[in-house]
PDB file of N, CA and C in Angstrom:
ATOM      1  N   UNK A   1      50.832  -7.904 -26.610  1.00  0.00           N
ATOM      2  CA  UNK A   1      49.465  -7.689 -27.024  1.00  0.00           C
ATOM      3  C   UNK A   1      48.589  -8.707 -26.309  1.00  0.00           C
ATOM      4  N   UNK A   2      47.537  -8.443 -25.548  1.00  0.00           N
ATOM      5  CA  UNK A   2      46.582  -9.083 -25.030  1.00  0.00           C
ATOM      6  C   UNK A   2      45.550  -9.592 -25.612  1.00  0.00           C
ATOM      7  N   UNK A   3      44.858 -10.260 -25.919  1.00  0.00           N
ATOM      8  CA  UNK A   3      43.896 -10.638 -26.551  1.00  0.00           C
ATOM      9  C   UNK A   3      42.458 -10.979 -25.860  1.00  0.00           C
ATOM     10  N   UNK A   4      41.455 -10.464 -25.579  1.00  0.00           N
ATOM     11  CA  UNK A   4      40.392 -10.637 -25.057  1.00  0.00           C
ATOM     12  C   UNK A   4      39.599 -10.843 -25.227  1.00  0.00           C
ATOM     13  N   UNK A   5      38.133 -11.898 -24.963  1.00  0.00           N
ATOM     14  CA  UNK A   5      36.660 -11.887 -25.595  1.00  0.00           C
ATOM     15  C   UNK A   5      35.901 -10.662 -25.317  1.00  0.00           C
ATOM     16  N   UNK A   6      35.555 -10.038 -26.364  1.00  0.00           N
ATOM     17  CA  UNK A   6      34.660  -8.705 -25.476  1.00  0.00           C
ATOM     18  C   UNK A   6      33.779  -9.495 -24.757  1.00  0.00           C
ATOM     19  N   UNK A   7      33.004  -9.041 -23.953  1.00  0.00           N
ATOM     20  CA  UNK A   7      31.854  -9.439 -23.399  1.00  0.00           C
ATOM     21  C   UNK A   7      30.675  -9.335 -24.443  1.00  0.00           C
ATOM     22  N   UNK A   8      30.627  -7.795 -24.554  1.00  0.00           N
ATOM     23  CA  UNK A   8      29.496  -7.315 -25.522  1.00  0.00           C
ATOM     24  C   UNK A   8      30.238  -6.473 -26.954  1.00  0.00           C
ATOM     25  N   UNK A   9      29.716  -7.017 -28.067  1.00  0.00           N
ATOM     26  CA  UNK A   9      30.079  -6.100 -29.047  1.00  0.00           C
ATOM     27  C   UNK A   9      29.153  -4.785 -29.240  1.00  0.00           C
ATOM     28  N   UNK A  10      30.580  -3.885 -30.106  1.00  0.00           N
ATOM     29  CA  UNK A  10      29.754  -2.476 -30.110  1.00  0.00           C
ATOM     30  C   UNK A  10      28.973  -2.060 -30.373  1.00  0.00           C
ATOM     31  N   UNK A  11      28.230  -2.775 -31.161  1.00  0.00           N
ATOM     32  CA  UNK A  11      26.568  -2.916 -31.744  1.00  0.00           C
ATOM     33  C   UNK A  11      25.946  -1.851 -31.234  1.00  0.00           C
ATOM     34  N   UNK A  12      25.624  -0.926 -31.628  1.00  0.00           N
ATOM     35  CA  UNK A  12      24.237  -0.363 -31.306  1.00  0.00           C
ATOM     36  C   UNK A  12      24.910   1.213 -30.348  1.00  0.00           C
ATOM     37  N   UNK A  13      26.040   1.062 -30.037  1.00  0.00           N
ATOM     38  CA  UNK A  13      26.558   2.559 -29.080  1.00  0.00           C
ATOM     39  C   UNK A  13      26.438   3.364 -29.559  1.00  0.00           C
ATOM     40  N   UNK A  14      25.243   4.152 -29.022  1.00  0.00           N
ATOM     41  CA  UNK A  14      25.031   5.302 -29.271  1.00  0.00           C
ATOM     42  C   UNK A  14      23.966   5.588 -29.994  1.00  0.00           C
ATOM     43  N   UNK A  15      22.948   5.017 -30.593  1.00  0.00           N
ATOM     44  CA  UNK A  15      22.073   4.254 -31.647  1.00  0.00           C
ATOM     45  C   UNK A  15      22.843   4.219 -32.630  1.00  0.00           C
ATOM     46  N   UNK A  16      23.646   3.280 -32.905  1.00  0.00           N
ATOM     47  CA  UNK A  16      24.249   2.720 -34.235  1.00  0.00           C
ATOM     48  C   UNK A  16      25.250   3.214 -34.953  1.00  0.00           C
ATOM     49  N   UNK A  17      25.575   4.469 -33.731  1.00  0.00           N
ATOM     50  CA  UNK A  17      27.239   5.459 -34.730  1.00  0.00           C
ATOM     51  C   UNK A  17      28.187   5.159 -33.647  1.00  0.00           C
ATOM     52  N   UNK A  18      29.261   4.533 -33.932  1.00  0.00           N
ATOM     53  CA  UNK A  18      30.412   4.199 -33.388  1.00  0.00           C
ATOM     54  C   UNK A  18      31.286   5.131 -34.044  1.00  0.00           C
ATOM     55  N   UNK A  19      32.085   5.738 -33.543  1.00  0.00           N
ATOM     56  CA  UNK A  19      33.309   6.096 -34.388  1.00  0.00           C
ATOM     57  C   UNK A  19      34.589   5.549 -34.380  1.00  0.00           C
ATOM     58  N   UNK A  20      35.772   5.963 -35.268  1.00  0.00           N
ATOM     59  CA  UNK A  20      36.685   5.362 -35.485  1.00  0.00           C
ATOM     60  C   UNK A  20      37.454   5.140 -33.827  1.00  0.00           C
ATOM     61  N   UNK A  21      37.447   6.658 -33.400  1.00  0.00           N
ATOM     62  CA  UNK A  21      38.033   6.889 -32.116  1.00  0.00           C
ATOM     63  C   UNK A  21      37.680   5.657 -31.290  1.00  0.00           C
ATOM     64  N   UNK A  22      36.364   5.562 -30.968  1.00  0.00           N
ATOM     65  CA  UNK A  22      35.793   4.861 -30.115  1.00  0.00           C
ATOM     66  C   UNK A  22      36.179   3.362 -30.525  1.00  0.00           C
ATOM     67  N   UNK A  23      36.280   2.660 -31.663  1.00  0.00           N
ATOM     68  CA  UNK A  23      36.516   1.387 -32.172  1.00  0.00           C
ATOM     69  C   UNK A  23      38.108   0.811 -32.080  1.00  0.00           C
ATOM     70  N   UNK A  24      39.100   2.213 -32.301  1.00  0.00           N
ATOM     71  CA  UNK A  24      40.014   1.699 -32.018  1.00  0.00           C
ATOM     72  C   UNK A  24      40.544   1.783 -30.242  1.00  0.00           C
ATOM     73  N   UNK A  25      39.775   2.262 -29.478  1.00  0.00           N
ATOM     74  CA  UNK A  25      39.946   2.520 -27.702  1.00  0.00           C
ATOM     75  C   UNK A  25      39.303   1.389 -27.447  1.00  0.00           C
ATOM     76  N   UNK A  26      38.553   0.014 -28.101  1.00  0.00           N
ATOM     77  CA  UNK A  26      38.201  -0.872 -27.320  1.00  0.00           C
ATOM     78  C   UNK A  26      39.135  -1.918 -27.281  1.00  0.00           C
ATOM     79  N   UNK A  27      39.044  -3.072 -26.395  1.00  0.00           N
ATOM     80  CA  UNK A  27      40.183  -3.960 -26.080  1.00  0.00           C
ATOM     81  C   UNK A  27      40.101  -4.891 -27.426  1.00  0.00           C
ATOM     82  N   UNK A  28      41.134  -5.264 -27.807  1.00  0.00           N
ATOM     83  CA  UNK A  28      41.275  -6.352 -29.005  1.00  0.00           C
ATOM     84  C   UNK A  28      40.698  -7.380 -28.702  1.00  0.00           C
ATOM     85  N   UNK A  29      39.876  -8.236 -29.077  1.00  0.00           N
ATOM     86  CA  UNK A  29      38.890  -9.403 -29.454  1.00  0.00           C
ATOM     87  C   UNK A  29      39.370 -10.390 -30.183  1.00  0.00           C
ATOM     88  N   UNK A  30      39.267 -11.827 -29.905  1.00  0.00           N
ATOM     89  CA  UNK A  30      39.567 -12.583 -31.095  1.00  0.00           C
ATOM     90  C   UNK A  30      38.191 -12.923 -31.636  1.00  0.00           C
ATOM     91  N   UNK A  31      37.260 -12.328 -32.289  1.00  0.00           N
ATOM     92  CA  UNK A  31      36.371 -11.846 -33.061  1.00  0.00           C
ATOM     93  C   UNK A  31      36.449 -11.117 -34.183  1.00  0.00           C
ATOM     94  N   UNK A  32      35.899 -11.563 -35.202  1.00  0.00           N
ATOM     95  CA  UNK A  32      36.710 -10.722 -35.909  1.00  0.00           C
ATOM     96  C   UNK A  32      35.113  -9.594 -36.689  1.00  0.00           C
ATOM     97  N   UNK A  33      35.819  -8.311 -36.560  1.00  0.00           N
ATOM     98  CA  UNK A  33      34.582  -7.561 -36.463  1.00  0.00           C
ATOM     99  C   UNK A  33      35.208  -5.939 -37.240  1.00  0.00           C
ATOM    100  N   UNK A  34      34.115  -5.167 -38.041  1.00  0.00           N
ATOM    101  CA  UNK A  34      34.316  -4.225 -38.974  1.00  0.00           C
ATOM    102  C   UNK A  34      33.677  -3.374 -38.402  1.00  0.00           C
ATOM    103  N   UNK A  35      33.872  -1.690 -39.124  1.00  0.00           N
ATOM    104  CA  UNK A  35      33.365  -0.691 -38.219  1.00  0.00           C
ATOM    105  C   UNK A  35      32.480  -0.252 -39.718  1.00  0.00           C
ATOM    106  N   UNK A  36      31.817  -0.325 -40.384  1.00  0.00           N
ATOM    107  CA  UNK A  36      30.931  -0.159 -41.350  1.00  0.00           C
ATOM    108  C   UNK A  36      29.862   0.639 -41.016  1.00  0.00           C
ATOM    109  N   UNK A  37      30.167   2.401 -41.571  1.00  0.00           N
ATOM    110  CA  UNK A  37      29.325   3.460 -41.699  1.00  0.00           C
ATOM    111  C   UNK A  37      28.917   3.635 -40.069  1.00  0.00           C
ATOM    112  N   UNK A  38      29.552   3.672 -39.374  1.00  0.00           N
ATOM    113  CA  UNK A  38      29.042   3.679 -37.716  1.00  0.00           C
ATOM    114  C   UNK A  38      28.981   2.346 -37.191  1.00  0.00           C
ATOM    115  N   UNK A  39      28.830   1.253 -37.720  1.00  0.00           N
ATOM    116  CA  UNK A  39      27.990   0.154 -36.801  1.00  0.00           C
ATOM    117  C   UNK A  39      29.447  -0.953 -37.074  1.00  0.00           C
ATOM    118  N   UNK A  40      29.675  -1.717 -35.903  1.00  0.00           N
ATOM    119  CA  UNK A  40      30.502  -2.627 -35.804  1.00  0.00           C
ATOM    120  C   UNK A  40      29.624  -3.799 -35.945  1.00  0.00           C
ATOM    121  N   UNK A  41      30.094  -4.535 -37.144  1.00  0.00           N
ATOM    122  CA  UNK A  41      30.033  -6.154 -37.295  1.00  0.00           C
ATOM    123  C   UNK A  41      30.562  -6.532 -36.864  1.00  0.00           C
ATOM    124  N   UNK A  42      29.982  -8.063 -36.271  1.00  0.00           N
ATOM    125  CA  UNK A  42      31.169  -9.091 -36.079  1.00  0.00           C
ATOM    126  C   UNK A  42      30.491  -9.886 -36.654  1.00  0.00           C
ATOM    127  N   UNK A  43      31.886 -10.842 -37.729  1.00  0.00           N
ATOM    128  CA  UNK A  43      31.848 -11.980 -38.562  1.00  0.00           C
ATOM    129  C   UNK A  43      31.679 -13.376 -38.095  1.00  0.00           C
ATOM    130  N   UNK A  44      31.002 -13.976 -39.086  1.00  0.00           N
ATOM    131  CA  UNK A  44      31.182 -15.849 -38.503  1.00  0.00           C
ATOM    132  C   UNK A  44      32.230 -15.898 -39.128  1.00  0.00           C
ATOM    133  N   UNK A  45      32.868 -17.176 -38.447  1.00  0.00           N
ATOM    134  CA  UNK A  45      34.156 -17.908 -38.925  1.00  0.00           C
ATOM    135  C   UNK A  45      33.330 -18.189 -40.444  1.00  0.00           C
ATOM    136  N   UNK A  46      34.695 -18.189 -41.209  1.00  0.00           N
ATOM    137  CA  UNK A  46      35.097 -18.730 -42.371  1.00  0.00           C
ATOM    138  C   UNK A  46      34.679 -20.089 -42.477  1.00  0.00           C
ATOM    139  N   UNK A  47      34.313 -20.454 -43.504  1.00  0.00           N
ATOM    140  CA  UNK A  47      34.157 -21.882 -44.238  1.00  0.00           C
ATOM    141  C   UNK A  47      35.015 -22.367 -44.279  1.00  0.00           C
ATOM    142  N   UNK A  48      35.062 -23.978 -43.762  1.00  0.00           N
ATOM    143  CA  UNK A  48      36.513 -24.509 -44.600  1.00  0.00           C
ATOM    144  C   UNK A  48      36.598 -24.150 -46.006  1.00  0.00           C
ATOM    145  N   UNK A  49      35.919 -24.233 -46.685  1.00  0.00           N
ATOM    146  CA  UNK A  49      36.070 -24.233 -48.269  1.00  0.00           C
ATOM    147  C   UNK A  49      36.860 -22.998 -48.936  1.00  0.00           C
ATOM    148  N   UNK A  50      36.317 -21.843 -48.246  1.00  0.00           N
ATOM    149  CA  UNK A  50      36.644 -20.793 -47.832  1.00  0.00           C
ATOM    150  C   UNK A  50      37.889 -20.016 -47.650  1.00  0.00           C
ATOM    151  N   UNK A  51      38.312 -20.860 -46.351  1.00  0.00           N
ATOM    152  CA  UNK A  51      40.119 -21.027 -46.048  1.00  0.00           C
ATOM    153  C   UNK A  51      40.610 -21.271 -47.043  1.00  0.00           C
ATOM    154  N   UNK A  52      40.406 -23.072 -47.672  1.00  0.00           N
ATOM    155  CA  UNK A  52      41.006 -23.674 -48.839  1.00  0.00           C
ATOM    156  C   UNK A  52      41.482 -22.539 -50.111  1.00  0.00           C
ATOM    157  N   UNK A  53      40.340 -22.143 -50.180  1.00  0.00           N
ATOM    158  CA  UNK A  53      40.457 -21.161 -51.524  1.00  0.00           C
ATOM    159  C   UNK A  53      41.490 -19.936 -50.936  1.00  0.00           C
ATOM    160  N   UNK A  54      41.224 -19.283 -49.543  1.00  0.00           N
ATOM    161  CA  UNK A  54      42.115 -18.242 -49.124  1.00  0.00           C
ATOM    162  C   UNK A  54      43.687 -18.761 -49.322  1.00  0.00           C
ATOM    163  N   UNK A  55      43.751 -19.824 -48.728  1.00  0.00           N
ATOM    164  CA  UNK A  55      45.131 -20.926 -48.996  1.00  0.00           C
ATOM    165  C   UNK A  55      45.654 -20.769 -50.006  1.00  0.00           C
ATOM    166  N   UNK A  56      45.683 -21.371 -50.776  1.00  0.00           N
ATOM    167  CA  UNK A  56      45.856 -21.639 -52.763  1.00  0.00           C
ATOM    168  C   UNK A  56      46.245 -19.968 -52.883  1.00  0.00           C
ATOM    169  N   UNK A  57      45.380 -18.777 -52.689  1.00  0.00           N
ATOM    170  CA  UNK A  57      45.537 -17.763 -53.463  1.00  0.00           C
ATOM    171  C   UNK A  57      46.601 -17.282 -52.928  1.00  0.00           C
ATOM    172  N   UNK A  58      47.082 -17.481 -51.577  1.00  0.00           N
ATOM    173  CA  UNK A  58      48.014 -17.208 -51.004  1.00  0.00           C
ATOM    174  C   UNK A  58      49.553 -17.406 -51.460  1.00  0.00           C
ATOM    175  N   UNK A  59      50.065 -18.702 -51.350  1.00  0.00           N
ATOM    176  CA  UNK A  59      50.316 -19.441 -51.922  1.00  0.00           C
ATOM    177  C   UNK A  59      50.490 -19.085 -53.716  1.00  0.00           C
ATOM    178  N   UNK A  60      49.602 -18.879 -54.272  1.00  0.00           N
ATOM    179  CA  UNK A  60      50.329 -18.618 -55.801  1.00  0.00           C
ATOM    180  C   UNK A  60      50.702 -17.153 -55.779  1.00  0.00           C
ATOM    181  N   UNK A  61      49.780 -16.079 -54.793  1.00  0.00           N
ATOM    182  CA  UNK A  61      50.801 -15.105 -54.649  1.00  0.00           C
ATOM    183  C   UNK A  61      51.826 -14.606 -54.242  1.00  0.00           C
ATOM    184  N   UNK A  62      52.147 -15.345 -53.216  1.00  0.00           N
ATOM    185  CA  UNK A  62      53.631 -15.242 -52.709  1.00  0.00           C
ATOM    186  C   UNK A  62      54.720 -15.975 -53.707  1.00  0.00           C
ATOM    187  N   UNK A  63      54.111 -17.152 -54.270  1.00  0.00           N
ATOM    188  CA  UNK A  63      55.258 -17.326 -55.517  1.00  0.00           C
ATOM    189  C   UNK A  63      54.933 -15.508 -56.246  1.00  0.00           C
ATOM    190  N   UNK A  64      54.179 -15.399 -57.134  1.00  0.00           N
ATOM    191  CA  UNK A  64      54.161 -14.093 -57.984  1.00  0.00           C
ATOM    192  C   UNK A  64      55.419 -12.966 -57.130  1.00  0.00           C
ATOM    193  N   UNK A  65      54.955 -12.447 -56.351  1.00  0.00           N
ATOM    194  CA  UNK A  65      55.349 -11.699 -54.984  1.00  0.00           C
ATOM    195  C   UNK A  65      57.236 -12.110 -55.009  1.00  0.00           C
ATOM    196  N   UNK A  66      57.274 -12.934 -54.949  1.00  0.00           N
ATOM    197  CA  UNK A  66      59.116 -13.331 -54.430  1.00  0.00           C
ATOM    198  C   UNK A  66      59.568 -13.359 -55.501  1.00  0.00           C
ATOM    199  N   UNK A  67      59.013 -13.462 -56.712  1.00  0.00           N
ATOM    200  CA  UNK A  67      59.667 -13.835 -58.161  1.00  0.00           C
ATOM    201  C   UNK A  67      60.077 -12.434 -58.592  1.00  0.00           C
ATOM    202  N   UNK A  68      59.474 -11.301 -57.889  1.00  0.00           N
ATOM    203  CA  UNK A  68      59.025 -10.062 -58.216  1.00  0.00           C
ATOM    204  C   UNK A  68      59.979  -8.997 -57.506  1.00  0.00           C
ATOM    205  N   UNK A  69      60.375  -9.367 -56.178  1.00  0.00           N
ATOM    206  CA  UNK A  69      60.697  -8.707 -54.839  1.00  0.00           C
ATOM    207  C   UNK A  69      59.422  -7.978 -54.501  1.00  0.00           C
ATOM    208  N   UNK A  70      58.211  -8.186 -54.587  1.00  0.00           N
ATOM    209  CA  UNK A  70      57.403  -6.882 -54.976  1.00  0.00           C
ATOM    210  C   UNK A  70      56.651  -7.274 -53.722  1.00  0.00           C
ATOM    211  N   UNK A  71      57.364  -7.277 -52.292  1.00  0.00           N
ATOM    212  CA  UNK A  71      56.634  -7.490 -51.088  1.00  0.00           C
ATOM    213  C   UNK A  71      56.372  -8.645 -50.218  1.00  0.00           C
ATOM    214  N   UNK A  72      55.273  -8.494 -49.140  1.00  0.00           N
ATOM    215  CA  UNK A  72      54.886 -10.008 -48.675  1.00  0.00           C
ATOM    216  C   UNK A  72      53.278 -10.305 -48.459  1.00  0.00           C
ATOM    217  N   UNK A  73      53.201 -11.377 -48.492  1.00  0.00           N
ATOM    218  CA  UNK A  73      51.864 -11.875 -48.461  1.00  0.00           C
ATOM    219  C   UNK A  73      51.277 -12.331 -47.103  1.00  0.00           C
ATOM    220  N   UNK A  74      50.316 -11.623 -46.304  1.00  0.00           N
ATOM    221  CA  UNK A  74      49.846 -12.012 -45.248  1.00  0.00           C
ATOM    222  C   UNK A  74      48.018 -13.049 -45.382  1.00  0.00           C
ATOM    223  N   UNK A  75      48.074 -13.626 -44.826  1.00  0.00           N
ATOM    224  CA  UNK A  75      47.244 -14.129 -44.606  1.00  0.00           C
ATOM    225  C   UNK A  75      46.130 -13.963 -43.158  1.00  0.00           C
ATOM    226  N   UNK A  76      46.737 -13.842 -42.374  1.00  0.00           N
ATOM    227  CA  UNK A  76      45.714 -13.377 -41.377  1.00  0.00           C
ATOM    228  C   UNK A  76      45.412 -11.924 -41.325  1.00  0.00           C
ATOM    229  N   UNK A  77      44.471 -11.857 -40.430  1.00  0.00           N
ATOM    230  CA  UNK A  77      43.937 -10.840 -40.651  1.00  0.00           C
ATOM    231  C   UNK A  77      44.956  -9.444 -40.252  1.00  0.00           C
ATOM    232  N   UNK A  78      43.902  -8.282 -40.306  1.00  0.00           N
ATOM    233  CA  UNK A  78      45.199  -7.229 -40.124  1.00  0.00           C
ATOM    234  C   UNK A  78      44.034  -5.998 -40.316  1.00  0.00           C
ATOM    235  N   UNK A  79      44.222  -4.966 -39.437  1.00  0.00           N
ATOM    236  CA  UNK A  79      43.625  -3.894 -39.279  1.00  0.00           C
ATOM    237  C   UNK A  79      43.530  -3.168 -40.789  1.00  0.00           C
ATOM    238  N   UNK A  80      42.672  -2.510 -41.641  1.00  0.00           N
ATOM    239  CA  UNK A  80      42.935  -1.852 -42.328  1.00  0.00           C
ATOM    240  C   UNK A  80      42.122  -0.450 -42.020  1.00  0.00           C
ATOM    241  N   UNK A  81      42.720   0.319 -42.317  1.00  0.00           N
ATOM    242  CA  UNK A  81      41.788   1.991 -42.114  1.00  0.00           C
ATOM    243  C   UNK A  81      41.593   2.836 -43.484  1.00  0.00           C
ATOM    244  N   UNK A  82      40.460   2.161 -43.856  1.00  0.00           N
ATOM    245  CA  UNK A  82      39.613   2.852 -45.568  1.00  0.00           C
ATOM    246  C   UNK A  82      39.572   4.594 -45.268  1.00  0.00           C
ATOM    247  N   UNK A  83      39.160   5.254 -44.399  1.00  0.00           N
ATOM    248  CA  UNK A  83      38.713   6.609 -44.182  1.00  0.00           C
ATOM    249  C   UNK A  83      40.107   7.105 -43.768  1.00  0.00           C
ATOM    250  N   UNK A  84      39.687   8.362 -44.214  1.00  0.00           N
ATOM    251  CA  UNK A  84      40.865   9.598 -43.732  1.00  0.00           C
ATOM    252  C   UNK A  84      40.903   9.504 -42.095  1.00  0.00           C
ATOM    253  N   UNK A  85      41.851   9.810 -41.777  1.00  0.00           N
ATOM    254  CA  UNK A  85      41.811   9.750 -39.797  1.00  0.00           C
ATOM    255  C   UNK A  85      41.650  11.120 -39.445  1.00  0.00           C
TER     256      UNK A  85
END
């Protein structure tokens, strides 16, 4: 897997409708960015404070989680797809 800075984010292609097609055909970014109702965000970094708290919750769920067998706990990020394909 390659990892690339876009140059330009998708902002605005097309006036403001991106589709899924089109979002997942662009090169991976270490940006981290959402496809919301047509329009791609990209996020600011996280707060430390932020992390901290992401940390901890992590962390007491993977105890819950292993006590359980009931899976694993990721912490970084990770594609999710809300809409039907």
């Amino acid at each position: 897997m390659k990892l690339t800075l876009a140059k330009e984010p998708l902002r605005g292609r097309r006036a403001g409708k991106v589709t899924l097609a089109d979002y997942l055909s662009t090169p991976e970014t270490v940006l981290p960015q959402e496809l919301i109702y047509g329009v791609v965000e990209v996020a600011d970094a996280p707060l430390v404070n932020h992390q901290r708290a992401v940390l901890r919750f992590a962390m007491a769920f993977e105890r819950y989680a292993a006590d359980r067998a009931a899976g694993e706990v990721l912490i970084a990020p990770v594609d999710v797809i809300l809409d039907p394909v």
